[in-house]
N, C-alpha and C. Protein backbone atom coordinates (compact mmCIF):
# COMPACT_ATOMS: atom_id res chain seq x y z
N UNK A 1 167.58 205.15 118.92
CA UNK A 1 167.69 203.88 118.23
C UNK A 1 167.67 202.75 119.27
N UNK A 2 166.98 201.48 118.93
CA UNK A 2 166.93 200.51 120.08
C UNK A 2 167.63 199.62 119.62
N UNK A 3 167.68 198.57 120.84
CA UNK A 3 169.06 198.32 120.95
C UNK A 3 169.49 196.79 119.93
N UNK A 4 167.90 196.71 119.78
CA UNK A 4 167.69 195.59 119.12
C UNK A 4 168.02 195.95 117.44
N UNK A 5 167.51 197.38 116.92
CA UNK A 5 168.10 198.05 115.83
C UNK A 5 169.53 198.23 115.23
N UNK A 6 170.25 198.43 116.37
CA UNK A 6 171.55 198.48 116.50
C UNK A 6 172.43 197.58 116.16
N UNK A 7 171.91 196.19 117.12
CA UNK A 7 172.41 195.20 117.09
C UNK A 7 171.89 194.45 115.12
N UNK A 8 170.78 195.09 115.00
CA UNK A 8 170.60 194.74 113.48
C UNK A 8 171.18 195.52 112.67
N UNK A 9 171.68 196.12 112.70
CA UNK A 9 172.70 196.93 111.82
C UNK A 9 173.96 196.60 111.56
N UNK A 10 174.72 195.88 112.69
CA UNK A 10 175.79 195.64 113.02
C UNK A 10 175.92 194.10 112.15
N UNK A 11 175.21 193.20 112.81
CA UNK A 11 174.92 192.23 111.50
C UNK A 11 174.81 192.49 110.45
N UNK A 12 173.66 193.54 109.95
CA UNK A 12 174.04 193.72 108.56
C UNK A 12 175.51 194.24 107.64
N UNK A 13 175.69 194.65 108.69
CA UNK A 13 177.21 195.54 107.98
C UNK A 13 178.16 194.20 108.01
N UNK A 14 178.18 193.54 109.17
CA UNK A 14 178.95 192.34 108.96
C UNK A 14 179.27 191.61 107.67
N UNK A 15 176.84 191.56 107.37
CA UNK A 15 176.93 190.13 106.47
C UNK A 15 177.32 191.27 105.04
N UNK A 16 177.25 192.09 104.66
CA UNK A 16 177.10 193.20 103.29
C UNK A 16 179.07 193.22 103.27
N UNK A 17 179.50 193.39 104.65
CA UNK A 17 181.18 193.72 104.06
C UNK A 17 181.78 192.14 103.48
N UNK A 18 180.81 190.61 103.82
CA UNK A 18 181.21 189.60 103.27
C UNK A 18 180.73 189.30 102.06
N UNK A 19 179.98 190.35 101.34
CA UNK A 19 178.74 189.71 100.58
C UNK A 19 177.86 188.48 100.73
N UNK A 20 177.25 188.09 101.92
CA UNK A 20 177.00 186.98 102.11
C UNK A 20 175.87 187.30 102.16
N UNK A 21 174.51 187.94 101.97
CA UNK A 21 173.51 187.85 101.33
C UNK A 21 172.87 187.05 100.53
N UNK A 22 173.84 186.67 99.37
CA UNK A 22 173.41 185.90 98.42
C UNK A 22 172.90 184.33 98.71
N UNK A 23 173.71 184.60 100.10
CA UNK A 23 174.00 182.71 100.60
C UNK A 23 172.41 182.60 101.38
N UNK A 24 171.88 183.66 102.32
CA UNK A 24 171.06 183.91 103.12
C UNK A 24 169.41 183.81 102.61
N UNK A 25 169.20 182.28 102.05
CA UNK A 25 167.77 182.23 101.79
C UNK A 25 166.90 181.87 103.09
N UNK A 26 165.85 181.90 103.55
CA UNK A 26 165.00 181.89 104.60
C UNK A 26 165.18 180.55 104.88
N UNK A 27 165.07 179.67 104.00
CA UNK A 27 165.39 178.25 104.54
C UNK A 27 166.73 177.87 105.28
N UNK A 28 168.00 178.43 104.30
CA UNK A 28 169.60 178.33 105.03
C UNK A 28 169.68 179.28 106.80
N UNK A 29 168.81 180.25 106.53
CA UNK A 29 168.84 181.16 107.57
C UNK A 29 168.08 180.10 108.61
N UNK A 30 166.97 179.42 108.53
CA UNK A 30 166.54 178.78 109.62
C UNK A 30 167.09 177.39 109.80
N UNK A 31 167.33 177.52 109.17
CA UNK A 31 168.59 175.75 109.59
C UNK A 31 169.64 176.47 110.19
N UNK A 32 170.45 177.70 110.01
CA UNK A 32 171.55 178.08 110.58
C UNK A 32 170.72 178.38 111.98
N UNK A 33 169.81 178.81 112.24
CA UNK A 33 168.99 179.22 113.48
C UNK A 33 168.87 177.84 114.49
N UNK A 34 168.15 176.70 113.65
CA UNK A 34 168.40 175.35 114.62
C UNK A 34 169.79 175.02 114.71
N UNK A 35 170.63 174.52 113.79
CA UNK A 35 171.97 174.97 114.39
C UNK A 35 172.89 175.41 115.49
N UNK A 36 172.21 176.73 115.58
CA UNK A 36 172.99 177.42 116.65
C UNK A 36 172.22 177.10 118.18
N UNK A 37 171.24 177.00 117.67
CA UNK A 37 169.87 176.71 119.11
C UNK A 37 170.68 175.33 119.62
N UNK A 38 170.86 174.24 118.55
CA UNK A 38 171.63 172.78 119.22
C UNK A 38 172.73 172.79 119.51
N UNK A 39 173.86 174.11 119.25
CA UNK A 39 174.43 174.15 120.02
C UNK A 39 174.90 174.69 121.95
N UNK A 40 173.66 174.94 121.67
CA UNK A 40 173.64 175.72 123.01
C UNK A 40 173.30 174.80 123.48
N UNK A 41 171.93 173.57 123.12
CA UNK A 41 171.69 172.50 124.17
C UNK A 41 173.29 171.50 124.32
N UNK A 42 174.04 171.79 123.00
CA UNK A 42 174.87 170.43 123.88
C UNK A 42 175.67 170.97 124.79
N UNK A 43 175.64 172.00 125.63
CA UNK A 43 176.33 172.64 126.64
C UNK A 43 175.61 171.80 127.57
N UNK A 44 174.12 171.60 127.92
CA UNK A 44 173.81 170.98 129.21
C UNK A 44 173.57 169.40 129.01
N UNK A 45 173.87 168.42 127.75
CA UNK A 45 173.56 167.43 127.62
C UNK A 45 174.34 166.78 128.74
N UNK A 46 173.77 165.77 129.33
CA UNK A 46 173.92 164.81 130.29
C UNK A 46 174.48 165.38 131.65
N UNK A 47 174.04 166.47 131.78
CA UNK A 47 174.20 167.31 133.28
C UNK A 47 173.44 167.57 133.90
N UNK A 48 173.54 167.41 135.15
CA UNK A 48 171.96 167.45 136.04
C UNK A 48 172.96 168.56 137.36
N UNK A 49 172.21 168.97 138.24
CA UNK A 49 172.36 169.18 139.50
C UNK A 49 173.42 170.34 139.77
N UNK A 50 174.32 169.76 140.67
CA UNK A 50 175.58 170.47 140.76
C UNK A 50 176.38 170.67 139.53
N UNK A 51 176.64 169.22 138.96
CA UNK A 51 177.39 169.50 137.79
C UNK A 51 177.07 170.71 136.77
N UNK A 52 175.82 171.06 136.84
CA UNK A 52 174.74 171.69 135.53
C UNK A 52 175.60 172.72 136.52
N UNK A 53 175.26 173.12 137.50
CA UNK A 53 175.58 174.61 138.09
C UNK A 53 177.08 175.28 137.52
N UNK A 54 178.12 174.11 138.21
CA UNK A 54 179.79 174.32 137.93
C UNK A 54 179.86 174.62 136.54
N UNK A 55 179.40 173.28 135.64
CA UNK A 55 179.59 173.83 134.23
C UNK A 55 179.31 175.31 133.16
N UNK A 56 178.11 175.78 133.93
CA UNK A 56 177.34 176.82 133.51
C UNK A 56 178.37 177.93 133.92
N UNK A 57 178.59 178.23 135.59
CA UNK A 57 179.40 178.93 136.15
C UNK A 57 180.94 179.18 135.86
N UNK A 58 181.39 177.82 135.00
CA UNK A 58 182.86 177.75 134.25
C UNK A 58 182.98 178.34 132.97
N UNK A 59 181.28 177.59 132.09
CA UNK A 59 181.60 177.86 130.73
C UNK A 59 179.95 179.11 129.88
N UNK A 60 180.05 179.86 130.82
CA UNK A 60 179.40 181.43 130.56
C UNK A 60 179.74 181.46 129.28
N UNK A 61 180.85 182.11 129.49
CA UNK A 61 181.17 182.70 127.73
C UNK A 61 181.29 182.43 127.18
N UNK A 62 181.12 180.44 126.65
CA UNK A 62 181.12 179.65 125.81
C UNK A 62 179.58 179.75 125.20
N UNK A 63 178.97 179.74 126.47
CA UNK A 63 177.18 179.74 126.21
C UNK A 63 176.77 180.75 125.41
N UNK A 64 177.33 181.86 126.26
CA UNK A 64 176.88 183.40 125.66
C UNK A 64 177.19 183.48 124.14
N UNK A 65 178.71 182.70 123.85
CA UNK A 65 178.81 183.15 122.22
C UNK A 65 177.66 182.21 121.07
N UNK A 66 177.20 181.17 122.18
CA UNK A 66 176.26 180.57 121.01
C UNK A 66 175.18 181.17 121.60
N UNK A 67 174.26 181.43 122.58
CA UNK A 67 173.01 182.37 122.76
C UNK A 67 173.09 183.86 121.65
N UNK A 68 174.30 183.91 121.48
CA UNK A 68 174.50 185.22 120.56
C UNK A 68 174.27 184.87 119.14
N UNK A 69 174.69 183.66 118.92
CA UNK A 69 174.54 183.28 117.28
C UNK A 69 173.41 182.80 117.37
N UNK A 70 172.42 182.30 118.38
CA UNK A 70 171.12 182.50 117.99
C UNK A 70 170.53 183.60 117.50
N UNK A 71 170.63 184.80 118.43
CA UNK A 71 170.08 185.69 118.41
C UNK A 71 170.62 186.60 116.84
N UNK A 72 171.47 186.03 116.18
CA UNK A 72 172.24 186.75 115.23
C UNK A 72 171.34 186.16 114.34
N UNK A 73 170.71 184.83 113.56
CA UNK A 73 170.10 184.93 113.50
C UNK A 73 168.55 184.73 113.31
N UNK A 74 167.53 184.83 114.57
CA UNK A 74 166.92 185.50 114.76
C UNK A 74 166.90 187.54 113.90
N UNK A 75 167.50 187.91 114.83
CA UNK A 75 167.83 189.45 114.40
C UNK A 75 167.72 189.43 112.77
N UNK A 76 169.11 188.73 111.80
CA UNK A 76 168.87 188.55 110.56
C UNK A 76 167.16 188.16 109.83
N UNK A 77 167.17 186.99 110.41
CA UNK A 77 166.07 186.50 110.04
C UNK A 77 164.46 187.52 109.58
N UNK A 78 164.66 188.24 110.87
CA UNK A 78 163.49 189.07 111.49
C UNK A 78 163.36 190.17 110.24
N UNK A 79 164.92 190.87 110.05
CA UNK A 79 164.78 191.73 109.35
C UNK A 79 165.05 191.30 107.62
N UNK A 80 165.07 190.28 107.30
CA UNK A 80 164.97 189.76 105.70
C UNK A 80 163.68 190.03 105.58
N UNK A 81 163.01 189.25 106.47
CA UNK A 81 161.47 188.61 106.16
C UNK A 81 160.46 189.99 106.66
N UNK A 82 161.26 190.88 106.79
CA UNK A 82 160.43 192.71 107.37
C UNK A 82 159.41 192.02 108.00
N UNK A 83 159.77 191.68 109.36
CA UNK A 83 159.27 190.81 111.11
C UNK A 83 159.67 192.28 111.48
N UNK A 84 158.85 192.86 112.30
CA UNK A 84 159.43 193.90 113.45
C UNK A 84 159.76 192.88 114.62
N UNK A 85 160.77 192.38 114.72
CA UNK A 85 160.83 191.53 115.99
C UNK A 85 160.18 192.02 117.48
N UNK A 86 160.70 193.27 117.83
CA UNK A 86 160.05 193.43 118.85
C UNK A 86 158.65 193.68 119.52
N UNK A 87 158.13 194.32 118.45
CA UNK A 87 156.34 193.95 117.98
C UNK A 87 156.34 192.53 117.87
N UNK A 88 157.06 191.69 117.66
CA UNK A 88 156.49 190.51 117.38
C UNK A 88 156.45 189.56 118.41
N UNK A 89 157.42 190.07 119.17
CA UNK A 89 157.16 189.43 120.70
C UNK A 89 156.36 190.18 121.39
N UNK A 90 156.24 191.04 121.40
CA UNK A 90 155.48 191.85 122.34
C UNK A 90 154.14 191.17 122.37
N UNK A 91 153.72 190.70 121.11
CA UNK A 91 152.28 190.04 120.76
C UNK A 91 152.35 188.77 121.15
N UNK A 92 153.47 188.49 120.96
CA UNK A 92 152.79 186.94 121.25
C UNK A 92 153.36 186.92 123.14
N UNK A 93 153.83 187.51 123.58
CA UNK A 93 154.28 187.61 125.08
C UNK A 93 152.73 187.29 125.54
N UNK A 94 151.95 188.39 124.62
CA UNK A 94 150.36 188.87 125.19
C UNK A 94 149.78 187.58 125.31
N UNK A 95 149.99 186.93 123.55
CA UNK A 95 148.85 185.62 123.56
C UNK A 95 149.92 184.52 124.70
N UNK A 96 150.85 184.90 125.44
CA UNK A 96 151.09 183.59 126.11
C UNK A 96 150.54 183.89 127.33
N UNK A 97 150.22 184.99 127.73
CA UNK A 97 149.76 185.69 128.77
C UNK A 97 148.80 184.84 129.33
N UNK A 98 147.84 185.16 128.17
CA UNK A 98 146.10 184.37 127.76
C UNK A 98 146.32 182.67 128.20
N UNK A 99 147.04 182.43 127.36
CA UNK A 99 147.02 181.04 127.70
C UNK A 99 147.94 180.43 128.99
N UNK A 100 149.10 181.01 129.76
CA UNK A 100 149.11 180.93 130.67
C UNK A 100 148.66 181.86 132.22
N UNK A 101 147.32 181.78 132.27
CA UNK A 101 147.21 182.76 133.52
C UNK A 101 147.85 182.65 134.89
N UNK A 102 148.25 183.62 135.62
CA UNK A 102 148.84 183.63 136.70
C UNK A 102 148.28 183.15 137.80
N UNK A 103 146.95 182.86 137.65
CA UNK A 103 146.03 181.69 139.13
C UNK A 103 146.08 180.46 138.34
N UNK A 104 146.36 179.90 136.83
CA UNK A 104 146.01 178.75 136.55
C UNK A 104 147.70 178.09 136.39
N UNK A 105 148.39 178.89 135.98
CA UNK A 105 149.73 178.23 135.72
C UNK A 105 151.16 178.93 136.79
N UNK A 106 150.68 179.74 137.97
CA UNK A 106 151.83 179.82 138.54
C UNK A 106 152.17 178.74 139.52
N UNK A 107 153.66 178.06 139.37
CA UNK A 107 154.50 177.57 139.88
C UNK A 107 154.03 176.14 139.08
N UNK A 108 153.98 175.91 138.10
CA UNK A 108 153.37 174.73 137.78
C UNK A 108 154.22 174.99 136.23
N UNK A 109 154.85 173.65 136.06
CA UNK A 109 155.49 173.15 134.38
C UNK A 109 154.83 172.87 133.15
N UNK A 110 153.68 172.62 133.73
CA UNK A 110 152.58 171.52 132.70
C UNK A 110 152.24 172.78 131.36
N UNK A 111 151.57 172.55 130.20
CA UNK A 111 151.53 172.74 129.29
C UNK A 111 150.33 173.56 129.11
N UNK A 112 149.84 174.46 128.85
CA UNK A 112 148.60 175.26 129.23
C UNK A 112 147.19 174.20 128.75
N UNK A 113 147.51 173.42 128.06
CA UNK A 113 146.25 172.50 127.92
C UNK A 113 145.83 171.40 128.97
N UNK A 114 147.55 171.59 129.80
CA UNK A 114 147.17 171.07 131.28
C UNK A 114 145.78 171.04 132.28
N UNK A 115 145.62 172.78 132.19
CA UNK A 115 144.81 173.08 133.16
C UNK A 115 143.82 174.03 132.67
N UNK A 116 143.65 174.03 131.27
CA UNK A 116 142.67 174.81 130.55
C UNK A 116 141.23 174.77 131.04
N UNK A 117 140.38 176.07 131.35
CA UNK A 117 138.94 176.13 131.37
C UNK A 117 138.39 175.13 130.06
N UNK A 118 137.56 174.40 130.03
CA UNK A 118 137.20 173.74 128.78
C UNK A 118 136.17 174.94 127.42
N UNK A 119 135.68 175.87 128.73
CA UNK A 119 135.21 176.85 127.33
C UNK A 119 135.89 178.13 127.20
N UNK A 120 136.96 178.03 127.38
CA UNK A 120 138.05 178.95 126.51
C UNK A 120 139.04 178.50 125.41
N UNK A 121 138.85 179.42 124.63
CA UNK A 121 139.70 179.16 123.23
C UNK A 121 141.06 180.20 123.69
N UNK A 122 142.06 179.52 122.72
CA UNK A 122 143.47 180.08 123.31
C UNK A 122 143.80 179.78 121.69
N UNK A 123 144.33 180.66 121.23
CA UNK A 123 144.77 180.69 120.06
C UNK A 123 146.82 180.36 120.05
């Protein structure tokens, strides 16, 4: 069993021993998803440098419990909407592959339309 399975199981048993299914429409589920995503950014709002480092290095397991309620759900999400999540990254890992190549975009931030061949299509 993988680990990503696991971890979807465990959620489910969570959300089934609250009955909270009923609450869990695809729309509430992805607002709870941005949600949890904005809380993780206001961990680094208005921190740069050193500060960004100390804070990060102090408040780990503050981060980790909201990187986790992303991923909670994500995980949910994935498995309402029967997403094989990990097939589903696996694919698009590929198509980012494509569009960022390793002679055109290593060490560089810019946006793959940055430095695109003009006759390649990138889906």
């Amino acid at each position: 069993m993988s680990d990503i399975q696991t971890l979807t199981e465990a959620i489910l048993a969570f959300r089934d021993e609250r009955d909270w299914k009923q609450f869990h429409t695809p729309k509430d589920m992805a607002l709870s998803l941005c949600l949890e995503a904005a809380e993780v950014l206001e961990h680094f709002q208005w921190k740069n440098g050193e500060e960004m480092e100390r804070y990060v290095r102090d408040h780990a397991e503050e981060i980790g419990d909201e990187l986790s309620d992303v991923l909670f759900w994500v995980l949910l999400m994935s498995h309402d909407l029967h997403i094989d999540i990990a097939e589903a990254f696996r694919q698009k890992l590929e198509k980012t592959k494509k569009k960022y190549p390793v002679d055109k975009a290593k060490g560089k931030a810019g946006k793959y339309t940055d430095y695109l061949d003009t006759d390649r299509t990138v889906s």
